[in-house]
PDB file of N, CA and C in Angstrom:
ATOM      1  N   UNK A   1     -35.221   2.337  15.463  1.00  0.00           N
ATOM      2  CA  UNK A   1     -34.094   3.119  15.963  1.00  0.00           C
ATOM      3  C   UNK A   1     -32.804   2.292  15.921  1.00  0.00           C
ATOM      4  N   UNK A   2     -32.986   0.856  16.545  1.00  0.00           N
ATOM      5  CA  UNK A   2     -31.640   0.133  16.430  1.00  0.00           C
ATOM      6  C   UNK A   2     -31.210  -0.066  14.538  1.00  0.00           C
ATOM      7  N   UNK A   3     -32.041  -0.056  13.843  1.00  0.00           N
ATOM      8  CA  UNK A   3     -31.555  -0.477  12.531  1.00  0.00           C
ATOM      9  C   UNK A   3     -31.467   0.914  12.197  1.00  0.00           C
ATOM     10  N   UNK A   4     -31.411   1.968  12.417  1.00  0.00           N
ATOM     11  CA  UNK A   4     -31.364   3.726  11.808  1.00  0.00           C
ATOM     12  C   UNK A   4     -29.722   3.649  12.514  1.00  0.00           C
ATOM     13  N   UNK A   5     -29.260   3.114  13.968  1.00  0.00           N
ATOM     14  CA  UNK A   5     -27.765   3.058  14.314  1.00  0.00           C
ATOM     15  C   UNK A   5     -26.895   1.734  13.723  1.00  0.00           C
ATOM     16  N   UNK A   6     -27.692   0.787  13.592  1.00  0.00           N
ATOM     17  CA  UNK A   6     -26.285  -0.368  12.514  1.00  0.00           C
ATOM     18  C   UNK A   6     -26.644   0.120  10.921  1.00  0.00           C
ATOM     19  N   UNK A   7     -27.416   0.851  10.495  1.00  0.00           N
ATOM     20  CA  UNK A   7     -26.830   1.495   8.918  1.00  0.00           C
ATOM     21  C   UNK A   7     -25.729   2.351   9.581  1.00  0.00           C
ATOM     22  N   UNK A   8     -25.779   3.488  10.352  1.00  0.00           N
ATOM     23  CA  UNK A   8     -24.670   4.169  10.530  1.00  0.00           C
ATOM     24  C   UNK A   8     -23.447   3.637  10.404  1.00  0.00           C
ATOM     25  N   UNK A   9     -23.182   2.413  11.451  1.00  0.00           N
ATOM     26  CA  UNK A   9     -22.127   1.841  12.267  1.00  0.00           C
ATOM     27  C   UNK A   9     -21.877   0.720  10.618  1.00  0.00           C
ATOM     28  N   UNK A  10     -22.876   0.192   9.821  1.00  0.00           N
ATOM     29  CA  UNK A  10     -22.408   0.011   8.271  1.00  0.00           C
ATOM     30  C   UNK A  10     -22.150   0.596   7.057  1.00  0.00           C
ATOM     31  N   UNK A  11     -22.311   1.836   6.906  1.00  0.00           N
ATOM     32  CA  UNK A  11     -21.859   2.670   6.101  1.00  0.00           C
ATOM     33  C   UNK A  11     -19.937   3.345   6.984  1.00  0.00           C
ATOM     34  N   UNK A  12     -20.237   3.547   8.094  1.00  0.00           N
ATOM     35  CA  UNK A  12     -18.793   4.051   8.217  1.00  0.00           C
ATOM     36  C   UNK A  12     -18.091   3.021   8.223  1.00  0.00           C
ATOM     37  N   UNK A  13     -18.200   1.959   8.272  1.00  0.00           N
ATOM     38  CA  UNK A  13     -17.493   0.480   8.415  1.00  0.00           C
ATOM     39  C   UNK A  13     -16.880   0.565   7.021  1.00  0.00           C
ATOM     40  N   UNK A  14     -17.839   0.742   5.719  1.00  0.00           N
ATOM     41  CA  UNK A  14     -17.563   0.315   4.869  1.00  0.00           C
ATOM     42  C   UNK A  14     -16.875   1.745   4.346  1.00  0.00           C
ATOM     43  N   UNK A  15     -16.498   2.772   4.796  1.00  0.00           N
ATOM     44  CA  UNK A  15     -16.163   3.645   4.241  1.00  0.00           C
ATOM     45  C   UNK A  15     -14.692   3.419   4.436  1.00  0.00           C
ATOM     46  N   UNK A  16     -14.598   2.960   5.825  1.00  0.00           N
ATOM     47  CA  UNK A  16     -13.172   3.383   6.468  1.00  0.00           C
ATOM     48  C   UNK A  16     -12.680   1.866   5.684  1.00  0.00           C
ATOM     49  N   UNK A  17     -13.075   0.849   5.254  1.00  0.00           N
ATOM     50  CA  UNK A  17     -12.369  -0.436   4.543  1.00  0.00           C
ATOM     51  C   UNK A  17     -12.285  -0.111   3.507  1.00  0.00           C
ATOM     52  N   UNK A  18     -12.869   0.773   2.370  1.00  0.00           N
ATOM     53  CA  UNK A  18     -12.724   1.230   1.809  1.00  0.00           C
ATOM     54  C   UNK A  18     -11.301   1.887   1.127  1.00  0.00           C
ATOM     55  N   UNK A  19     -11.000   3.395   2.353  1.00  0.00           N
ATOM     56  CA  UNK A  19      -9.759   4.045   2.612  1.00  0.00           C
ATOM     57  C   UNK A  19      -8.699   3.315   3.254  1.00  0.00           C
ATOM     58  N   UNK A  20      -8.901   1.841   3.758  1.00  0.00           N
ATOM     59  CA  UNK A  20      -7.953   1.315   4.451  1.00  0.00           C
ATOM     60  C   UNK A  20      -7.674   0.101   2.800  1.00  0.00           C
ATOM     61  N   UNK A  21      -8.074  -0.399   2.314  1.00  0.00           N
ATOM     62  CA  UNK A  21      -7.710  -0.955   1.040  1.00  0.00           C
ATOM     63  C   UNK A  21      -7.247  -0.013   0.319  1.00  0.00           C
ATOM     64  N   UNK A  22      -7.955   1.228  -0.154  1.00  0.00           N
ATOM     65  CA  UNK A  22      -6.503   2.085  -0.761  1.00  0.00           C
ATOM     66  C   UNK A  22      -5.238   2.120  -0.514  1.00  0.00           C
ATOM     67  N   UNK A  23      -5.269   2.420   0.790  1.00  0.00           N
ATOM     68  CA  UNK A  23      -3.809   2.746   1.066  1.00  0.00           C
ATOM     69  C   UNK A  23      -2.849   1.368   1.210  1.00  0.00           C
ATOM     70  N   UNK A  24      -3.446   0.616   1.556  1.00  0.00           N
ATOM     71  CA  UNK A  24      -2.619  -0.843   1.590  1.00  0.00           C
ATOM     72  C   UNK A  24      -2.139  -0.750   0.240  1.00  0.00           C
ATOM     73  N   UNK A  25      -3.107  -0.666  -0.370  1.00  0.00           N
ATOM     74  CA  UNK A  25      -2.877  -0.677  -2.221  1.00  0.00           C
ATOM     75  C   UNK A  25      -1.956   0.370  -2.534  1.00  0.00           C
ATOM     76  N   UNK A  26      -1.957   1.540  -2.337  1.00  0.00           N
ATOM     77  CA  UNK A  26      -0.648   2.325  -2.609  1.00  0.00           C
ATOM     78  C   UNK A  26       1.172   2.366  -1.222  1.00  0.00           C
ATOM     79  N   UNK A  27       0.800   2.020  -0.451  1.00  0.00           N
ATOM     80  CA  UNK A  27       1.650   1.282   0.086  1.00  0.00           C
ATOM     81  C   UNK A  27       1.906   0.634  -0.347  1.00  0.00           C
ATOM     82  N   UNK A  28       1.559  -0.693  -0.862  1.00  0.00           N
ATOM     83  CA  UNK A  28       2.147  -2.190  -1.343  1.00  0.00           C
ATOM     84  C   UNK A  28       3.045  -1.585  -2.913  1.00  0.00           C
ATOM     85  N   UNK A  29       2.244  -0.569  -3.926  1.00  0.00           N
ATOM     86  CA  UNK A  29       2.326   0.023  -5.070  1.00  0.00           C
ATOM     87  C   UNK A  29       4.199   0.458  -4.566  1.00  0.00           C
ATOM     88  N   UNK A  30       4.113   1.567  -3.557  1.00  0.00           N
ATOM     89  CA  UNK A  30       5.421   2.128  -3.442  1.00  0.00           C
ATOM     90  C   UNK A  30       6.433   1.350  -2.847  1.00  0.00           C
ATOM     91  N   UNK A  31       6.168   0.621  -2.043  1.00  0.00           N
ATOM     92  CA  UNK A  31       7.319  -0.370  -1.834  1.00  0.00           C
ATOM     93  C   UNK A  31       7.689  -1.179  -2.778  1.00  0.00           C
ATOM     94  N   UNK A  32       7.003  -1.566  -3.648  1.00  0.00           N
ATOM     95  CA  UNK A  32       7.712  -2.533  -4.939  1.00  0.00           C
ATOM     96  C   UNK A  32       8.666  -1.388  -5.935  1.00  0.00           C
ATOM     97  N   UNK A  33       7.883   0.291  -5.477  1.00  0.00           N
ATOM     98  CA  UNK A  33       8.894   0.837  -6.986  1.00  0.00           C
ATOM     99  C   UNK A  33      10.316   0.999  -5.795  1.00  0.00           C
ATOM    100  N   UNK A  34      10.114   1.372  -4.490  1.00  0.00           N
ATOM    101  CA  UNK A  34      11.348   1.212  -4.212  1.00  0.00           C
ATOM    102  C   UNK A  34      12.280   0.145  -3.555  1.00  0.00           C
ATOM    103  N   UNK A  35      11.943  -1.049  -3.672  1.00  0.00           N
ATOM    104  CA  UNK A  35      12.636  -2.232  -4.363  1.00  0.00           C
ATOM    105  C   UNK A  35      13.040  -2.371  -6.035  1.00  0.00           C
ATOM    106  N   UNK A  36      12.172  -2.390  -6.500  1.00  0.00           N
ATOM    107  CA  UNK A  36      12.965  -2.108  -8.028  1.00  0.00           C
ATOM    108  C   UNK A  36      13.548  -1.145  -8.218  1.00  0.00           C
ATOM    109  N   UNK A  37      13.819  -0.006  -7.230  1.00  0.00           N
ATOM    110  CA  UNK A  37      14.381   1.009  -7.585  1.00  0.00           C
ATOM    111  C   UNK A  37      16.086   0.901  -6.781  1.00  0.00           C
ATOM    112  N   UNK A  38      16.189  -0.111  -5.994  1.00  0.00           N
ATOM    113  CA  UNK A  38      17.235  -0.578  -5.134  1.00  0.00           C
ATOM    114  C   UNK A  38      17.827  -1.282  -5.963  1.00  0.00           C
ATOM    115  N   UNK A  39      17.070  -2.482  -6.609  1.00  0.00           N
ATOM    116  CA  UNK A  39      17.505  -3.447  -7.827  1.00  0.00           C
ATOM    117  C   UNK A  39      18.221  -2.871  -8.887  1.00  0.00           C
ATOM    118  N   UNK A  40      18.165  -1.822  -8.901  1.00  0.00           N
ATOM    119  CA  UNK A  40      18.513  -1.075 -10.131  1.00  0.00           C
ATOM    120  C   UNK A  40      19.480  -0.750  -9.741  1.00  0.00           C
ATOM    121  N   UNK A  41      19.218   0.096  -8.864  1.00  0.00           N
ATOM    122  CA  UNK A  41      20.865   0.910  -8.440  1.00  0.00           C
ATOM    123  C   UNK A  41      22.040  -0.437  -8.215  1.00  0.00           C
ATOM    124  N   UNK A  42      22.062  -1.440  -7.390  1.00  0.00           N
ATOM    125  CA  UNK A  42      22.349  -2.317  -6.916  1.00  0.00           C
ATOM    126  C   UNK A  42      22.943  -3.142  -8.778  1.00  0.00           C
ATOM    127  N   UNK A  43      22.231  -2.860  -9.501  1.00  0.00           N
ATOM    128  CA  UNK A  43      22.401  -3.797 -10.801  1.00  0.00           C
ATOM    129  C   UNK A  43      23.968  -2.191 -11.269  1.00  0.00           C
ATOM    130  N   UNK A  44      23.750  -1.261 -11.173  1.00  0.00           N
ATOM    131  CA  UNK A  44      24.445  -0.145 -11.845  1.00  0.00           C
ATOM    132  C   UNK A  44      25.577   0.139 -11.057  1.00  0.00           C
ATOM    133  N   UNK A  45      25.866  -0.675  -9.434  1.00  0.00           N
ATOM    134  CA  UNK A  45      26.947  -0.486  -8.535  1.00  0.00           C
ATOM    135  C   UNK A  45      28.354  -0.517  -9.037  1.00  0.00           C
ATOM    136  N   UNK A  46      29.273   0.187  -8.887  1.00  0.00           N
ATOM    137  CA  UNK A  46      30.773  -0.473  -9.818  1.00  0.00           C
ATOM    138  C   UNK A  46      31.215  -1.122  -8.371  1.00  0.00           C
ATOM    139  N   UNK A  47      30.790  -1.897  -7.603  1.00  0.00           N
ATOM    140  CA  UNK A  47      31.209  -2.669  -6.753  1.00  0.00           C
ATOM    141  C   UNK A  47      30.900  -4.272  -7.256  1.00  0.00           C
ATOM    142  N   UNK A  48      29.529  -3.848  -8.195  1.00  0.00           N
ATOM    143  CA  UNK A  48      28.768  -5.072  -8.754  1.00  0.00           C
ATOM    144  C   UNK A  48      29.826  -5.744  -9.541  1.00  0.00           C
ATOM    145  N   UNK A  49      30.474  -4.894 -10.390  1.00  0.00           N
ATOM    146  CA  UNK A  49      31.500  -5.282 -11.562  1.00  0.00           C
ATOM    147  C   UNK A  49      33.222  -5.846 -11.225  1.00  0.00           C
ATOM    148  N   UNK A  50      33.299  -5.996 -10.049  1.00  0.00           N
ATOM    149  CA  UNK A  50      34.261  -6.110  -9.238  1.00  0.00           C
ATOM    150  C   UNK A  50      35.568  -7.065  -9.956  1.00  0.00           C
ATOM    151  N   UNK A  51      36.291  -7.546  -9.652  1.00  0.00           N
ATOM    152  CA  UNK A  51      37.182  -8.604  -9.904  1.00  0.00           C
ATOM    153  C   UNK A  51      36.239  -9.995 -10.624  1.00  0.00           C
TER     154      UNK A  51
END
């Protein structure tokens, strides 16, 4: 019975690290496009081109 409740308590463990490494992974993914997407604008500023 105790090893029929730590498979449980190890399968949802590994499910939810699972969905929690995705999203780190597409989090980390979208913050770099919108930094390069700041870089850009920031590179195209006519403030950039100044005196």
């Amino acid at each position: 019975a105790q090893g029929d409740a730590l498979n449980v308590l190890g399968c949802a463990a590994g499910y939810n690290l699972r969905w929690l490494m995705r999203w780190i992974a597409f989090l980390r993914a979208w913050l770099q496009a919108m930094a390069g997407a700041s870089l850009s604008l920031a590179h195209r500023s006519p403030l950039t081109f100044g005196a």
